[in-house]
Protein backbone atom coordinates (compact mmCIF):
# COMPACT_ATOMS: atom_id res chain seq x y z
CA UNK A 1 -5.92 -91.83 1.82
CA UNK A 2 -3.83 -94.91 0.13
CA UNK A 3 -4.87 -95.70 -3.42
CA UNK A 4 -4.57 -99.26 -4.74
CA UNK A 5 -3.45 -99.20 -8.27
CA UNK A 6 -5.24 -101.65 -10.53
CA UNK A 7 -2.94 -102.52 -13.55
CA UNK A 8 -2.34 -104.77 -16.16
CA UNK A 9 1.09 -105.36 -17.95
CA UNK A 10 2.24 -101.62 -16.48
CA UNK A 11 -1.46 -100.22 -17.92
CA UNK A 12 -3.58 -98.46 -15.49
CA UNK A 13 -7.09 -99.19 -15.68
CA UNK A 14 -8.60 -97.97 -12.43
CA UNK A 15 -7.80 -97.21 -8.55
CA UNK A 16 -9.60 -98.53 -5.18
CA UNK A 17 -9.58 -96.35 -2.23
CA UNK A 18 -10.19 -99.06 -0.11
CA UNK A 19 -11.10 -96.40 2.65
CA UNK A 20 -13.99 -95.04 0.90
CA UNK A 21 -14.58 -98.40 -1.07
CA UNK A 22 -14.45 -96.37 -4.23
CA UNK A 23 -13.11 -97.73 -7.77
CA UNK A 24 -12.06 -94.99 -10.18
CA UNK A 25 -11.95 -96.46 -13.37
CA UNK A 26 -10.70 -93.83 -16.33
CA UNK A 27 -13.22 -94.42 -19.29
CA UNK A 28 -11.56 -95.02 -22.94
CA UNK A 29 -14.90 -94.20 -24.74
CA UNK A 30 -16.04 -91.25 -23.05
CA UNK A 31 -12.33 -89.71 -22.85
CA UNK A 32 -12.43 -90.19 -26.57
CA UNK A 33 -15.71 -88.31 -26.98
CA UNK A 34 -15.50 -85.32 -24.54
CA UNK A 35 -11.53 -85.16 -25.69
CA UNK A 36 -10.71 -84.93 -21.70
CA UNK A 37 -9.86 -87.33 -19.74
CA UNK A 38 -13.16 -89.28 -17.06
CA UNK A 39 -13.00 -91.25 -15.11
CA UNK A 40 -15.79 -93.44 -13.74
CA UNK A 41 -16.73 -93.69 -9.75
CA UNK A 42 -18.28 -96.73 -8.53
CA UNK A 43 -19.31 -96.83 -4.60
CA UNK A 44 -18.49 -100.41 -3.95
CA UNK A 45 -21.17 -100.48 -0.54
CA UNK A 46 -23.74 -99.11 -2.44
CA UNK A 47 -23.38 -101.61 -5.53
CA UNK A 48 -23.06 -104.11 -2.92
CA UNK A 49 -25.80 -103.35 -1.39
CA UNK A 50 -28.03 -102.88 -4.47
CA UNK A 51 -27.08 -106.35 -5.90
CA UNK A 52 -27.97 -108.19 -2.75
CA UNK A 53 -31.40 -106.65 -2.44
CA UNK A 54 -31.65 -107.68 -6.14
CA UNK A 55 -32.17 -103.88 -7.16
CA UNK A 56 -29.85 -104.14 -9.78
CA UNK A 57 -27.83 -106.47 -12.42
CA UNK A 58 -25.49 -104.44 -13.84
CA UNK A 59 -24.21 -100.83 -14.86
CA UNK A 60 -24.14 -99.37 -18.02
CA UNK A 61 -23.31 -96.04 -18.12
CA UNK A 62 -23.34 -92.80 -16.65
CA UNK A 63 -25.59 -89.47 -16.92
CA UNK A 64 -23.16 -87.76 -14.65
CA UNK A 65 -19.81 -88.56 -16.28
CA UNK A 66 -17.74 -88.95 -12.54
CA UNK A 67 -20.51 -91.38 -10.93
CA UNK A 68 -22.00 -94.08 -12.83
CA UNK A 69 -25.37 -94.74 -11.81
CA UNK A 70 -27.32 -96.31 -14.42
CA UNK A 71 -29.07 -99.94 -13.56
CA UNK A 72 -29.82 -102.66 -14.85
CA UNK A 73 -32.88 -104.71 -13.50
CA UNK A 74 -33.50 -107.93 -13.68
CA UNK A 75 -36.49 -109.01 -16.10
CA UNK A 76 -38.18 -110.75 -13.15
């Protein structure tokens, strides 16, 4: 598995494993509340697929801190 670093200035913010088409993105707010360091999953197909069957419009947060899952619909 090859993981594509996603950085800014030397900062990591997240990693693709463009394999899996998974972006792990570490979390600065919910690192500072559990006092551990999470990370974030996002399964790029699913979103993908999600968006274009206009399921969702956005995620906000997660219930299970390592997958974010949480949608936003549209108000349609």
């Amino acid at each position: 598995m090859t993981l594509v670093d996603l950085r800014c200035e030397g900062s990591l913010h997240g990693r693709l494993d463009p394999d899996k088409l998974v972006l792990d993105v570490k979390c600065r707010s919910c690192s500072s509340k559990l006092k551990r360091e999470v990370h974030h999953r996002w399964r790029l197909q699913d979103l993908a697929d999600l968006v274009r069957r206009g399921e969702v419009a956005g995620i906000v947060g997660p219930s299970d801190p390592q997958f974010v899952h949480w949608r936003v619909t549209g108000s349609s």
